[in-house]
PDB file of N, CA and C in Angstrom:
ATOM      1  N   UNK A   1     -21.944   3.189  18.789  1.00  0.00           N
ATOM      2  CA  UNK A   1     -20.662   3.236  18.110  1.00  0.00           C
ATOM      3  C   UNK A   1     -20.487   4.624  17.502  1.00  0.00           C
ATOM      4  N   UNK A   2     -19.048   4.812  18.128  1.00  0.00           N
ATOM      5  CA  UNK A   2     -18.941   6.409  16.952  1.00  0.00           C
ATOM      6  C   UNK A   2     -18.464   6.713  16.193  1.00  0.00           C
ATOM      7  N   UNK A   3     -19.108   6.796  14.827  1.00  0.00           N
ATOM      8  CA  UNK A   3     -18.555   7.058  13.637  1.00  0.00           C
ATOM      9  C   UNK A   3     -17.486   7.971  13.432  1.00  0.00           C
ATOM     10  N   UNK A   4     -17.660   8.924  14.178  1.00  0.00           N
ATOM     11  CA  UNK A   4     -16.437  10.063  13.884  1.00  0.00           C
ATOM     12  C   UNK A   4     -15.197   9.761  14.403  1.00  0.00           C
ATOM     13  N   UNK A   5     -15.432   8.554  15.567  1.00  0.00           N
ATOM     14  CA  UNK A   5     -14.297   8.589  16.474  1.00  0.00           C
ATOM     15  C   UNK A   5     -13.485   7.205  15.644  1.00  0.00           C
ATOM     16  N   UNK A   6     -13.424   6.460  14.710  1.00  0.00           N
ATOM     17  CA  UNK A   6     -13.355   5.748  13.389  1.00  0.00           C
ATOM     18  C   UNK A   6     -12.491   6.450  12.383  1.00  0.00           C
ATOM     19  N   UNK A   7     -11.908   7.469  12.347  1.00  0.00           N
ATOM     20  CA  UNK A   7     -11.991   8.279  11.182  1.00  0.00           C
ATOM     21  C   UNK A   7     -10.813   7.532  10.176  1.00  0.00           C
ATOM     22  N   UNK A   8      -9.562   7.040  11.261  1.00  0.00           N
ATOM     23  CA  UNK A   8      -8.768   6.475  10.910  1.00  0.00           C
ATOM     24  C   UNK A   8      -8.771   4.496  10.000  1.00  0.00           C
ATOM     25  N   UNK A   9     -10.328   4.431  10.064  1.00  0.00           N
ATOM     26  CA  UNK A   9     -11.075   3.335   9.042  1.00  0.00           C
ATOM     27  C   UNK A   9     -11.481   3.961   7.727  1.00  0.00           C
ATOM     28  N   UNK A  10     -12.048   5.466   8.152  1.00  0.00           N
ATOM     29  CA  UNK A  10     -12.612   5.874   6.686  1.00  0.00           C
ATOM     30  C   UNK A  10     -11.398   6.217   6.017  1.00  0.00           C
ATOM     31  N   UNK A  11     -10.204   7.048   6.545  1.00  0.00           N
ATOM     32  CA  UNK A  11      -9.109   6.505   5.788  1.00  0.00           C
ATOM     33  C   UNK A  11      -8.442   5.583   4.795  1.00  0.00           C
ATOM     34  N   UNK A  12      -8.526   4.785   5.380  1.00  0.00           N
ATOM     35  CA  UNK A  12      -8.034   3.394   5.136  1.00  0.00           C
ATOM     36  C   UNK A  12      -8.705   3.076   3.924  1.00  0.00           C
ATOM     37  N   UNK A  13     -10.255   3.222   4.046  1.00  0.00           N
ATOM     38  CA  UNK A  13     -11.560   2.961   2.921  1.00  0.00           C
ATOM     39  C   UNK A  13     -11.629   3.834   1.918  1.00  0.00           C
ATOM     40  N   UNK A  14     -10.888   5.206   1.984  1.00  0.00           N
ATOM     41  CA  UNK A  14     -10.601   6.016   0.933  1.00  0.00           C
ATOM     42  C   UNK A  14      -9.695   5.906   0.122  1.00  0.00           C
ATOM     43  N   UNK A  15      -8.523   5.636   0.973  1.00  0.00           N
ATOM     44  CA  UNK A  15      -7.099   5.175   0.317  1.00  0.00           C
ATOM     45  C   UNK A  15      -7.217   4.019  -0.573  1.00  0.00           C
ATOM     46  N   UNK A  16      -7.725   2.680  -0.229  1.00  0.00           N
ATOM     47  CA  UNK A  16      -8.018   1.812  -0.560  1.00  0.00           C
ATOM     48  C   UNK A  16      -8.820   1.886  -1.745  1.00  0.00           C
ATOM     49  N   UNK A  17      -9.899   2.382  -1.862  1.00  0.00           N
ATOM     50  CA  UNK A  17     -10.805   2.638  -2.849  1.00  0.00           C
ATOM     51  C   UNK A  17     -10.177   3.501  -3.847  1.00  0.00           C
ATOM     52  N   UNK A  18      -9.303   4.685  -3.938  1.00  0.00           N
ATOM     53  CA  UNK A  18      -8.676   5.769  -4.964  1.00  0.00           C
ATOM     54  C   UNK A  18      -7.163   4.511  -5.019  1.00  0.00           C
ATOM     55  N   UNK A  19      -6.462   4.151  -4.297  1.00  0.00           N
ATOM     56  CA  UNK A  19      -5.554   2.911  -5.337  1.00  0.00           C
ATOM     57  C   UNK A  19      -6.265   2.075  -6.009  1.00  0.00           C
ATOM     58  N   UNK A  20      -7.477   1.668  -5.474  1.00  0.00           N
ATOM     59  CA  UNK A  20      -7.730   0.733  -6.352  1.00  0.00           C
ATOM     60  C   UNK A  20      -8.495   1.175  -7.965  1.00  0.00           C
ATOM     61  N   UNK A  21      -9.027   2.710  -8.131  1.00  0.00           N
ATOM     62  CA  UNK A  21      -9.828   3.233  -8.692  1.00  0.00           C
ATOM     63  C   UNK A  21      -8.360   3.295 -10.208  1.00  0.00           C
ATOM     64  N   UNK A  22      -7.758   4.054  -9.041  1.00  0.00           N
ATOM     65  CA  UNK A  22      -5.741   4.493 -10.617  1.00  0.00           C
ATOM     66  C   UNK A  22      -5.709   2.957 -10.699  1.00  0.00           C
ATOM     67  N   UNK A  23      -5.726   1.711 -10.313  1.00  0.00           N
ATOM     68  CA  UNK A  23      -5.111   0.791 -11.017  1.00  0.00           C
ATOM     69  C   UNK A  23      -6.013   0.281 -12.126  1.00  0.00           C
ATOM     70  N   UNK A  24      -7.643   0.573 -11.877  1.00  0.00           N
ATOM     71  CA  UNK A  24      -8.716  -0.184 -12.740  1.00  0.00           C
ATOM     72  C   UNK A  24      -8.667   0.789 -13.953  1.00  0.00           C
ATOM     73  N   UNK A  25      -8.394   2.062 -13.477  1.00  0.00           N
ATOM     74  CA  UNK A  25      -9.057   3.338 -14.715  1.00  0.00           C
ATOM     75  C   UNK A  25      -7.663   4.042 -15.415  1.00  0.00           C
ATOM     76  N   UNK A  26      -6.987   3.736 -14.960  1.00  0.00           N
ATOM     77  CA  UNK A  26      -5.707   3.776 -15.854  1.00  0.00           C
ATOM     78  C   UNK A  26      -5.109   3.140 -16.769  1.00  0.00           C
ATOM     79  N   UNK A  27      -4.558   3.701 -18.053  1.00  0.00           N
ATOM     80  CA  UNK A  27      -4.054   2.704 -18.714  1.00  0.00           C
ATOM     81  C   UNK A  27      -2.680   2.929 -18.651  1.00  0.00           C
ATOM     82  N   UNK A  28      -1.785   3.844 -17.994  1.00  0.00           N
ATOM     83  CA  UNK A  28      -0.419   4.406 -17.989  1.00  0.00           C
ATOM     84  C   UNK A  28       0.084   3.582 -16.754  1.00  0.00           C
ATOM     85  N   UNK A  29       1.449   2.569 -17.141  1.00  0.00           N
ATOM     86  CA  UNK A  29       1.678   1.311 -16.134  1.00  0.00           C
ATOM     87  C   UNK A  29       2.657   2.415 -14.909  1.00  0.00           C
ATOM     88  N   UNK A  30       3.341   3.485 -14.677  1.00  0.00           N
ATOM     89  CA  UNK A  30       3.249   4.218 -13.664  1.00  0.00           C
ATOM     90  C   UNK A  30       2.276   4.379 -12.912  1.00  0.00           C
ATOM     91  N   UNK A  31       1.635   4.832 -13.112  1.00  0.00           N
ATOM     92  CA  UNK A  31      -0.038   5.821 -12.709  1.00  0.00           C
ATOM     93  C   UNK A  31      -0.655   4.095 -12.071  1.00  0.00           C
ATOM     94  N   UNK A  32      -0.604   2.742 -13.037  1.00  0.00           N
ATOM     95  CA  UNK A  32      -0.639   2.025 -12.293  1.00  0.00           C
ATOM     96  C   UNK A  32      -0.070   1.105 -11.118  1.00  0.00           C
ATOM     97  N   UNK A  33       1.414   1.593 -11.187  1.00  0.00           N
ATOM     98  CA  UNK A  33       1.824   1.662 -10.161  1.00  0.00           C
ATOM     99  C   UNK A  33       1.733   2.386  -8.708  1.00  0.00           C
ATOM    100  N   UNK A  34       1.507   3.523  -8.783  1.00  0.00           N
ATOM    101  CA  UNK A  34       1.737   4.419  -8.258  1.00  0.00           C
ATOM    102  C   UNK A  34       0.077   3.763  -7.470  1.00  0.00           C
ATOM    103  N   UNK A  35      -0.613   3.663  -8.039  1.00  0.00           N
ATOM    104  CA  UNK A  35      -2.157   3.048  -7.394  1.00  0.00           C
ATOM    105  C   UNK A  35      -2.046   2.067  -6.902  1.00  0.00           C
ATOM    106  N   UNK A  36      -1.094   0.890  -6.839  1.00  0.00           N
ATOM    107  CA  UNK A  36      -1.397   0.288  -5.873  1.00  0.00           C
ATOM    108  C   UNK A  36      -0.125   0.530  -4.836  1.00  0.00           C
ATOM    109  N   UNK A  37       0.827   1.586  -4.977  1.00  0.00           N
ATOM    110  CA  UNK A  37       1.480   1.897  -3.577  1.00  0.00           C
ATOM    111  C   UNK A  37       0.667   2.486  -2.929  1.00  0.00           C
ATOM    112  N   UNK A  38      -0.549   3.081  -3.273  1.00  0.00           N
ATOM    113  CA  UNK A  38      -1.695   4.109  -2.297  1.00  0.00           C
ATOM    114  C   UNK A  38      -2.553   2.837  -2.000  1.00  0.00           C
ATOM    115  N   UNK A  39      -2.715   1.689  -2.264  1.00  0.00           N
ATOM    116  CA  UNK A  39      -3.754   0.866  -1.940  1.00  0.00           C
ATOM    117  C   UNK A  39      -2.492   0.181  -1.202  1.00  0.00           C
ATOM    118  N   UNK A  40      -1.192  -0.154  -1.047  1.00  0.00           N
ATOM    119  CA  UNK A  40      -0.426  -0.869   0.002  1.00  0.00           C
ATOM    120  C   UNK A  40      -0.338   0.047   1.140  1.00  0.00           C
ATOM    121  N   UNK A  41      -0.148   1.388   1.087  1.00  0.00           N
ATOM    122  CA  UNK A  41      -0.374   2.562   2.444  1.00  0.00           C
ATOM    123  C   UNK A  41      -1.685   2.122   2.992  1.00  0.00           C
ATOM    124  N   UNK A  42      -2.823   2.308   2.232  1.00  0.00           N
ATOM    125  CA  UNK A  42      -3.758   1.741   3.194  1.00  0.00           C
ATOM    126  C   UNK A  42      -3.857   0.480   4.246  1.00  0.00           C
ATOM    127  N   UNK A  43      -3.617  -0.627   3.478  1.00  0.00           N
ATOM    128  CA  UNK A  43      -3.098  -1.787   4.477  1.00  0.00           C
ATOM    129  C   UNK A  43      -2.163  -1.439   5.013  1.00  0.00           C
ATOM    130  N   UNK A  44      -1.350  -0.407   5.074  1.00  0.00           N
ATOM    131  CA  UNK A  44      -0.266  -0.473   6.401  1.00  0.00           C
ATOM    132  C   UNK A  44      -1.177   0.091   7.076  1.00  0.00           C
ATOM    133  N   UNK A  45      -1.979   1.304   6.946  1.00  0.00           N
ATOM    134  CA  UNK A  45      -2.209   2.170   8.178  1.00  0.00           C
ATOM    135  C   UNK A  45      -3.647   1.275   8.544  1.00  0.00           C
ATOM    136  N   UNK A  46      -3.850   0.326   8.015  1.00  0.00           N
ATOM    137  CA  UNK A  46      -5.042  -0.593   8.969  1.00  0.00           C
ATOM    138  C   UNK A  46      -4.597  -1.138   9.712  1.00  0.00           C
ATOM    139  N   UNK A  47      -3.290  -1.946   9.334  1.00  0.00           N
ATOM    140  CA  UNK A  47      -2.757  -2.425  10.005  1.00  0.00           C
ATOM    141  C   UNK A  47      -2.279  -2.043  11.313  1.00  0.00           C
ATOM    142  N   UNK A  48      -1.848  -0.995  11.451  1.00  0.00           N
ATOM    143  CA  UNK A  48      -0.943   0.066  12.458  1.00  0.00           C
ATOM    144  C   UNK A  48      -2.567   0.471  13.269  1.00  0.00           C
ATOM    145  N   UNK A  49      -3.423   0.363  12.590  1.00  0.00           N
ATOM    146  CA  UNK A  49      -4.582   1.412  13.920  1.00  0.00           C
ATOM    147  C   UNK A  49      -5.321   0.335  14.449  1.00  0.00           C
ATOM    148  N   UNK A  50      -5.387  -1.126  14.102  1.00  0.00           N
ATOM    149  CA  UNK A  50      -5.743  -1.895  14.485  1.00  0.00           C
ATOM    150  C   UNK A  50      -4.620  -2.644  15.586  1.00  0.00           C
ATOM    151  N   UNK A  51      -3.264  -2.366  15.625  1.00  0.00           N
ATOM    152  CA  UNK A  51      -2.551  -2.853  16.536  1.00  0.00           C
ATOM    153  C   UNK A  51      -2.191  -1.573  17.535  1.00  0.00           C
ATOM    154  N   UNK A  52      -2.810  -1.049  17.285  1.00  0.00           N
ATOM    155  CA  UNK A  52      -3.032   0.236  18.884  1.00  0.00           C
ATOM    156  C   UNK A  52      -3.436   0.016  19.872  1.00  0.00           C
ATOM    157  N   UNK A  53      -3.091   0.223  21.216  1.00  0.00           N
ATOM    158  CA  UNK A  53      -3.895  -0.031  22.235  1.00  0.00           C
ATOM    159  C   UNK A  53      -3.906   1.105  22.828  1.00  0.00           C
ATOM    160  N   UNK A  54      -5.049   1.503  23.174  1.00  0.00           N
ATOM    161  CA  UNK A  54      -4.975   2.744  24.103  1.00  0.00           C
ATOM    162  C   UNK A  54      -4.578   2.546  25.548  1.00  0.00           C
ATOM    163  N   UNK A  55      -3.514   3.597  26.067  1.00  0.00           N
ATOM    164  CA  UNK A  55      -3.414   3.390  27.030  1.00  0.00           C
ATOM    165  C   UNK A  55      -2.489   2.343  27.403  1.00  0.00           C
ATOM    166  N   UNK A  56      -1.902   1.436  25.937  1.00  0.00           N
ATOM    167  CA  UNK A  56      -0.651   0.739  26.162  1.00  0.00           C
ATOM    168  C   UNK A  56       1.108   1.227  26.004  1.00  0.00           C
ATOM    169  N   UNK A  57       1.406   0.626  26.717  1.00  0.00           N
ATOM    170  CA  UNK A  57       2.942   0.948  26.771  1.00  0.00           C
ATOM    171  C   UNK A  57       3.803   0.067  26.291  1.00  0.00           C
ATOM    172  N   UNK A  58       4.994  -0.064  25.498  1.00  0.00           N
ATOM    173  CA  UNK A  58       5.998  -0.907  25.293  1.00  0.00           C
ATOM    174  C   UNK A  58       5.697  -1.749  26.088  1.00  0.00           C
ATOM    175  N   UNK A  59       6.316  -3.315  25.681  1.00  0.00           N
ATOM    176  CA  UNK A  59       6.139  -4.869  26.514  1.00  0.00           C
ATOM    177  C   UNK A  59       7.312  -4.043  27.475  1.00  0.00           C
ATOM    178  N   UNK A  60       7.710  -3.344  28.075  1.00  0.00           N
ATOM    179  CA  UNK A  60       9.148  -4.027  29.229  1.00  0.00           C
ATOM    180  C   UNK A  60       8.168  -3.799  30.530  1.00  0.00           C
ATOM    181  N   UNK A  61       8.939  -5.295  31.259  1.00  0.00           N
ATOM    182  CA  UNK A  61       7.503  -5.250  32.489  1.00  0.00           C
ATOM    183  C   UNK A  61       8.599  -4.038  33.224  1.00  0.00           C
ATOM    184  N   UNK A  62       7.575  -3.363  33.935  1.00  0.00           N
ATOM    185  CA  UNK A  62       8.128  -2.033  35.384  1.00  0.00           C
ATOM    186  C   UNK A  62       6.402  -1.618  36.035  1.00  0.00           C
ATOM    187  N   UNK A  63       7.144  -1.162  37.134  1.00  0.00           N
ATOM    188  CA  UNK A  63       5.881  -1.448  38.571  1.00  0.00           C
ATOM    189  C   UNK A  63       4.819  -0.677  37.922  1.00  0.00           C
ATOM    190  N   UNK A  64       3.558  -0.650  38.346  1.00  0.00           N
ATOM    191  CA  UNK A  64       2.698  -0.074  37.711  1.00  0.00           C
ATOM    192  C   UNK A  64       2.248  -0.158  36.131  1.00  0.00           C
ATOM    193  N   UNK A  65       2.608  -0.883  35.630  1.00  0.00           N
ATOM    194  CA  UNK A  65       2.292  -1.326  34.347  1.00  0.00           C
ATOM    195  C   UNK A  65       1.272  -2.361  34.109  1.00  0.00           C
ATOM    196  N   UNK A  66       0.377  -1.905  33.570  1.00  0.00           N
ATOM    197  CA  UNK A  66      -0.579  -3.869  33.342  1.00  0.00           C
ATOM    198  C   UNK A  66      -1.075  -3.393  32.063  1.00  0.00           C
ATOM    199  N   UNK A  67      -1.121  -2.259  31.250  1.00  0.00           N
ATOM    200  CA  UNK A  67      -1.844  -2.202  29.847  1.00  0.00           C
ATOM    201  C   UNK A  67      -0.604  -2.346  28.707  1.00  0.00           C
ATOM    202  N   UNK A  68      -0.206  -3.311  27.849  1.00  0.00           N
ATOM    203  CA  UNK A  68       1.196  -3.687  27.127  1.00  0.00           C
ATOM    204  C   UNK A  68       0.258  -3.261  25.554  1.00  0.00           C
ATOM    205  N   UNK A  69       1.253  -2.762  25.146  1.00  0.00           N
ATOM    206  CA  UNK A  69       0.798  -2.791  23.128  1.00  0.00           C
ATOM    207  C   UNK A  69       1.547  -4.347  22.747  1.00  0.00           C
ATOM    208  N   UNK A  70       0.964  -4.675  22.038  1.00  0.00           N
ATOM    209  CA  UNK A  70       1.602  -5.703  21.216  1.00  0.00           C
ATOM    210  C   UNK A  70       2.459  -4.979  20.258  1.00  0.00           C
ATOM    211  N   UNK A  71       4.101  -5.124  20.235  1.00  0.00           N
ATOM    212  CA  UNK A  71       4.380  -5.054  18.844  1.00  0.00           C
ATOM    213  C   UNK A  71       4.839  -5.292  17.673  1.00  0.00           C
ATOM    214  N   UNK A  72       4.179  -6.805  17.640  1.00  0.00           N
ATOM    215  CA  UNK A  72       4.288  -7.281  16.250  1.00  0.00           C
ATOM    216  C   UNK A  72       3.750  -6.849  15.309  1.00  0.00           C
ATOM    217  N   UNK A  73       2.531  -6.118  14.917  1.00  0.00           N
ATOM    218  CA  UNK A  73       2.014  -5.686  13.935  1.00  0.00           C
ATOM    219  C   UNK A  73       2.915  -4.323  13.371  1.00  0.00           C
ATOM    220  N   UNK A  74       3.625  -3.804  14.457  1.00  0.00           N
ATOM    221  CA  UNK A  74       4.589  -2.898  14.283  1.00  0.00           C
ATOM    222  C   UNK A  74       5.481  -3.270  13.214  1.00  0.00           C
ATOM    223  N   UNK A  75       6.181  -3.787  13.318  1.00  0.00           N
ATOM    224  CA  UNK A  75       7.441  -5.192  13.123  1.00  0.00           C
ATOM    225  C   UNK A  75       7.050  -5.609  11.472  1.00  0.00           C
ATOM    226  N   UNK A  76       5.696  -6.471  11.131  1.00  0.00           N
ATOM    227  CA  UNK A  76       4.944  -6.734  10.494  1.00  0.00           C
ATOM    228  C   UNK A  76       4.743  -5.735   9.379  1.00  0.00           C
ATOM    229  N   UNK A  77       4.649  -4.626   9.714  1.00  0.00           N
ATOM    230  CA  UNK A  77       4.387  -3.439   9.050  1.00  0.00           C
ATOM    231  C   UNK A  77       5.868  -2.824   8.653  1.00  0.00           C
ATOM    232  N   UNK A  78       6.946  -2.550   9.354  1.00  0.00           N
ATOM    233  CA  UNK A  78       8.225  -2.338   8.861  1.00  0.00           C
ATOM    234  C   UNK A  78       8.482  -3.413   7.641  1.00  0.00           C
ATOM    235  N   UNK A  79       8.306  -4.974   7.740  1.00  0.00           N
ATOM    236  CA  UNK A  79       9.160  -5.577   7.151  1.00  0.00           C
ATOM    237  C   UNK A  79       8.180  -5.692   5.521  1.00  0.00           C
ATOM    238  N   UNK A  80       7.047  -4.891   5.658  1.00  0.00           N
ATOM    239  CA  UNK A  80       6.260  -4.858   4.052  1.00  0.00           C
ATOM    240  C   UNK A  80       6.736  -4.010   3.913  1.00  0.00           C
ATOM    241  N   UNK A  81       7.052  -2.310   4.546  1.00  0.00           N
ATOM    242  CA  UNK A  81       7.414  -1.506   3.657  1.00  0.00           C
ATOM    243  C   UNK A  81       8.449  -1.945   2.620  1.00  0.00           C
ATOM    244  N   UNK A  82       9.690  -2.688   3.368  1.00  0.00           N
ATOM    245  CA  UNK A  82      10.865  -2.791   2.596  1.00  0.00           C
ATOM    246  C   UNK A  82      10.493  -3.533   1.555  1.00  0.00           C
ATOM    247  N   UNK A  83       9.433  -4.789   1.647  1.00  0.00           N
ATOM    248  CA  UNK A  83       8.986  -5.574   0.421  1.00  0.00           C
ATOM    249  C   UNK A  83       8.074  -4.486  -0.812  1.00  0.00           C
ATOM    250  N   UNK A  84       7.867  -3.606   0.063  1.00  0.00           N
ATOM    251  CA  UNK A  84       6.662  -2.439  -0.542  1.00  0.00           C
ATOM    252  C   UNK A  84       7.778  -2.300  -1.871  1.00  0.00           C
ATOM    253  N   UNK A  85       8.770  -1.360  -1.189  1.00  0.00           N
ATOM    254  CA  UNK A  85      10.015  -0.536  -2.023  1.00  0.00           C
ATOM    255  C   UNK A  85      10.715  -1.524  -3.169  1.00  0.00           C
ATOM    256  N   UNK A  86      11.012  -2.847  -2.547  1.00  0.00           N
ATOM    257  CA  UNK A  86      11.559  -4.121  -3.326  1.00  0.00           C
ATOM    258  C   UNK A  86      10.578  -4.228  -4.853  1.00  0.00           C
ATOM    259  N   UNK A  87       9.136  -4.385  -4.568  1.00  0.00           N
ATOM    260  CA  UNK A  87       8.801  -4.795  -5.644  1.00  0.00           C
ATOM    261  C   UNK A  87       8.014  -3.171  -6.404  1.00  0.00           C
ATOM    262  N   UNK A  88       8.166  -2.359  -6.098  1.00  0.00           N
ATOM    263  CA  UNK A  88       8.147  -1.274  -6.625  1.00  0.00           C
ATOM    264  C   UNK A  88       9.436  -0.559  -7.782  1.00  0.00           C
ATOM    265  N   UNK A  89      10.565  -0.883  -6.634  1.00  0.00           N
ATOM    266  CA  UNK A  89      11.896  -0.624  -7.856  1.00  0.00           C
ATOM    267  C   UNK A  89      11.454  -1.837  -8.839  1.00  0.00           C
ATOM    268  N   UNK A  90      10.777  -3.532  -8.768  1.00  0.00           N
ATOM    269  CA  UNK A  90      11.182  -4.039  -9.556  1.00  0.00           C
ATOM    270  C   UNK A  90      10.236  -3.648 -10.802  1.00  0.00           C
ATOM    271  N   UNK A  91       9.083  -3.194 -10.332  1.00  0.00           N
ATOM    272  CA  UNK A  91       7.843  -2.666 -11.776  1.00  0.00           C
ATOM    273  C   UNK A  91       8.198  -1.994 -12.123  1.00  0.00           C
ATOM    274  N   UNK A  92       9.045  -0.793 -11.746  1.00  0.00           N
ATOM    275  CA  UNK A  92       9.461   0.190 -12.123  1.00  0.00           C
ATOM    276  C   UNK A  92      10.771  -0.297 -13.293  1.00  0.00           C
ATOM    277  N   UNK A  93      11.336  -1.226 -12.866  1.00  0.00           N
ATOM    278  CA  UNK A  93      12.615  -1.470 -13.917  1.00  0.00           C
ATOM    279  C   UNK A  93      11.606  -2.897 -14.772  1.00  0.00           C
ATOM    280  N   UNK A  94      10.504  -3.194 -14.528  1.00  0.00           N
ATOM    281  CA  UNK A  94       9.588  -4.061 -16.237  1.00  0.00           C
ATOM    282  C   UNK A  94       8.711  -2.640 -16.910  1.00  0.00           C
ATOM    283  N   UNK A  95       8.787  -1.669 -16.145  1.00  0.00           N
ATOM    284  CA  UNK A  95       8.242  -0.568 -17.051  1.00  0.00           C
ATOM    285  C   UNK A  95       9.395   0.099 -17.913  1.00  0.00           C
ATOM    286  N   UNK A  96      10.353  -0.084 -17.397  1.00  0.00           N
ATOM    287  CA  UNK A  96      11.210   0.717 -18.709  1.00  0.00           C
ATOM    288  C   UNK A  96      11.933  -0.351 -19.637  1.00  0.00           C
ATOM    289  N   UNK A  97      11.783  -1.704 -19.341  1.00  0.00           N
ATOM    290  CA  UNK A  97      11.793  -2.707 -20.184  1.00  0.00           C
ATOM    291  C   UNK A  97      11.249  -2.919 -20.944  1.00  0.00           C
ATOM    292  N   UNK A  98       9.532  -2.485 -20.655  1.00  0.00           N
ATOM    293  CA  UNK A  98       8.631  -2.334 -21.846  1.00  0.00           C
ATOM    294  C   UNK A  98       8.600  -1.104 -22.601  1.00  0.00           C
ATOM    295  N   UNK A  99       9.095  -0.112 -22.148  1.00  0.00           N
ATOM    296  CA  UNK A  99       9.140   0.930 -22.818  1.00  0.00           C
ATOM    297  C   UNK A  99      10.467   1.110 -24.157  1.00  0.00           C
ATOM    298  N   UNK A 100      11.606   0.479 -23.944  1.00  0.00           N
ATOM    299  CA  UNK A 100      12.284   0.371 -24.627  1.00  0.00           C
ATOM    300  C   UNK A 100      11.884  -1.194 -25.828  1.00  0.00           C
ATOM    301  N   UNK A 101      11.232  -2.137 -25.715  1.00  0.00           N
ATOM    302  CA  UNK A 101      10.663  -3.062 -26.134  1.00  0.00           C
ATOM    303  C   UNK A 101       9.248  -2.546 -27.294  1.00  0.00           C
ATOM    304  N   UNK A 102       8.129  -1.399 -26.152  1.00  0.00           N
ATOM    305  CA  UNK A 102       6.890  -0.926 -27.638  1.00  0.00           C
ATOM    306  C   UNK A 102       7.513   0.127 -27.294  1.00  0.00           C
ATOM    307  N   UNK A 103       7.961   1.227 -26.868  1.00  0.00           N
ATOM    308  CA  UNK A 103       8.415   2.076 -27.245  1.00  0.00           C
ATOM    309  C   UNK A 103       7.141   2.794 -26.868  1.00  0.00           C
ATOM    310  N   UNK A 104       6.340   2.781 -25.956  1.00  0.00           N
ATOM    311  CA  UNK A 104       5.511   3.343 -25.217  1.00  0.00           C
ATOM    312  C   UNK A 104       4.943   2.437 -23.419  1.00  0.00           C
ATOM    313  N   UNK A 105       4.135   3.183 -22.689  1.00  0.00           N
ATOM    314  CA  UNK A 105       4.106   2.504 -21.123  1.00  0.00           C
ATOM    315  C   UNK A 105       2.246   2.976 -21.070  1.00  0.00           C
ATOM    316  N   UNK A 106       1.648   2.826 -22.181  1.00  0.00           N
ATOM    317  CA  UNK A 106      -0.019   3.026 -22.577  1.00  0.00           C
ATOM    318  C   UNK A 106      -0.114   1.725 -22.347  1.00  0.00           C
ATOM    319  N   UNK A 107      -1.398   1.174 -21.799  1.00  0.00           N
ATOM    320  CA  UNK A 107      -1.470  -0.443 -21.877  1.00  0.00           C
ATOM    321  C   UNK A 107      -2.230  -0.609 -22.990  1.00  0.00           C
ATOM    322  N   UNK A 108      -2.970   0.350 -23.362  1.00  0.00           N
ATOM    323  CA  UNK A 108      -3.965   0.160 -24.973  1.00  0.00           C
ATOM    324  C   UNK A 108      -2.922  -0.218 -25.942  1.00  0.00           C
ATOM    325  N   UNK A 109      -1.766   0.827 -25.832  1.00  0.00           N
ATOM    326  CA  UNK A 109      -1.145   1.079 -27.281  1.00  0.00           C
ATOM    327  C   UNK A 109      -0.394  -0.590 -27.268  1.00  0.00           C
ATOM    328  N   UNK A 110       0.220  -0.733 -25.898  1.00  0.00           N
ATOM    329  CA  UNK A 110       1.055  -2.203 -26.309  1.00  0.00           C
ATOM    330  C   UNK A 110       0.283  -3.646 -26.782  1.00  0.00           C
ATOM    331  N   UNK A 111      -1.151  -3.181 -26.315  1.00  0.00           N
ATOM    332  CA  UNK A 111      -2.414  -4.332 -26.628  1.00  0.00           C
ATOM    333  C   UNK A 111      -2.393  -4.441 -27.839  1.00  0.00           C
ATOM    334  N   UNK A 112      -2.880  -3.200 -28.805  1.00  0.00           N
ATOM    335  CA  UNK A 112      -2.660  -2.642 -30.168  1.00  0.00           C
ATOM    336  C   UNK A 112      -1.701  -3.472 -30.739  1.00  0.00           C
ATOM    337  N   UNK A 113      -0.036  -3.155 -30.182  1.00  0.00           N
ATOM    338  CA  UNK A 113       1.229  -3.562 -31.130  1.00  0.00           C
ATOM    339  C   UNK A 113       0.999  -5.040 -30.817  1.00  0.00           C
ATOM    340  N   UNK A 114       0.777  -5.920 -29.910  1.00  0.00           N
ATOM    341  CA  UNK A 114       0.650  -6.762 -29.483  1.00  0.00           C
ATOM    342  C   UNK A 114      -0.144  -7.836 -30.342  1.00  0.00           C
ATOM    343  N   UNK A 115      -1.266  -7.196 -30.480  1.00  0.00           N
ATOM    344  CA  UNK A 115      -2.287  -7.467 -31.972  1.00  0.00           C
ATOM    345  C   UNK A 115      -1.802  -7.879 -33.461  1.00  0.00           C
ATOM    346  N   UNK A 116      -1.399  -6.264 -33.415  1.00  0.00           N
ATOM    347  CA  UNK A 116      -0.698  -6.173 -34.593  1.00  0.00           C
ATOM    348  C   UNK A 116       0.031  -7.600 -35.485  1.00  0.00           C
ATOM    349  N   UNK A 117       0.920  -7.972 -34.494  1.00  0.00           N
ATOM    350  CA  UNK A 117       2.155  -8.356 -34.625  1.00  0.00           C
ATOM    351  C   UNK A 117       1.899 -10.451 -34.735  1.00  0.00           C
TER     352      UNK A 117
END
C-alpha cells in the first residue's frame, strides 16, 4: 500500500483533527464556529475522494464505455454544502443573540455571568 499515493486521506485527517482541535481549545463561539466548518470540509472532501473512480466517466451509456463514476456521492455532497451554509448563517445569528444578551461571545465569560446570576 502507498502511503504517499493516500495523500488526499492525510488531508482529510488533518482537516479533521485542526476543526476539531478550534472547537475543543477555543473559548470564542466564532473561532468555534469557524472549527467545525473546517471539520465539515473534511467530510466533504472524504466524501468526494472516496466516490472517485479512476478511469470513470459520467453514467451516459456510449460505445466503448464500461468504467461509470457513481454520482451520488457528488449530489450528496452538493446538498450538505447548502445545509453546511444553512446552519452556519443560523450560529452565526445565536452568536449575535448572545452577544447582545452577555454582551460578550467568550464562553468562560458567559459561564461566569451565568453563575453569577
Amino acid at each position: 500500500m502507498d502511503i504517499v499515493g493516500l495523500y488526499n486521506y492525510w488531508i482529510v485527517i488533518f482537516l479533521m483533527m485542526a476543526g476539531f482541535y478550534v472547537v475543543i481549545a477555543r473559548g470564542n463561539l466564532i473561532k468555534k464556529l469557524v472549527g467545525l466548518n473546517v471539520f465539515q470540509a473534511s467530510v466533504f472532501v472524504l466524501y468526494i475522494s472516496m466516490g472517485k473512480v479512476t478511469g470513470g466517466t459520467a453514467p451516459i451509456i456510449a460505445e466503448g464505455i464500461t468504467n461509470y463514476s457513481n454520482p451520488l456521492p457528488h449530489v450528496l455532497i452538493l446538498t450538505a454544502i447548502v445545509v453546511g451554509v444553512a446552519t452556519t448563517a443560523l450560529g452565526l445569528a445565536l452568536v449575535v443573540r448572545i452577544r447582545q444578551a452577555y454582551g460578550t461571545i467568550e464562553e468562560d465569560e458567559i459561564h461566569k455571568l451565568d453563575d453569577d446570576s
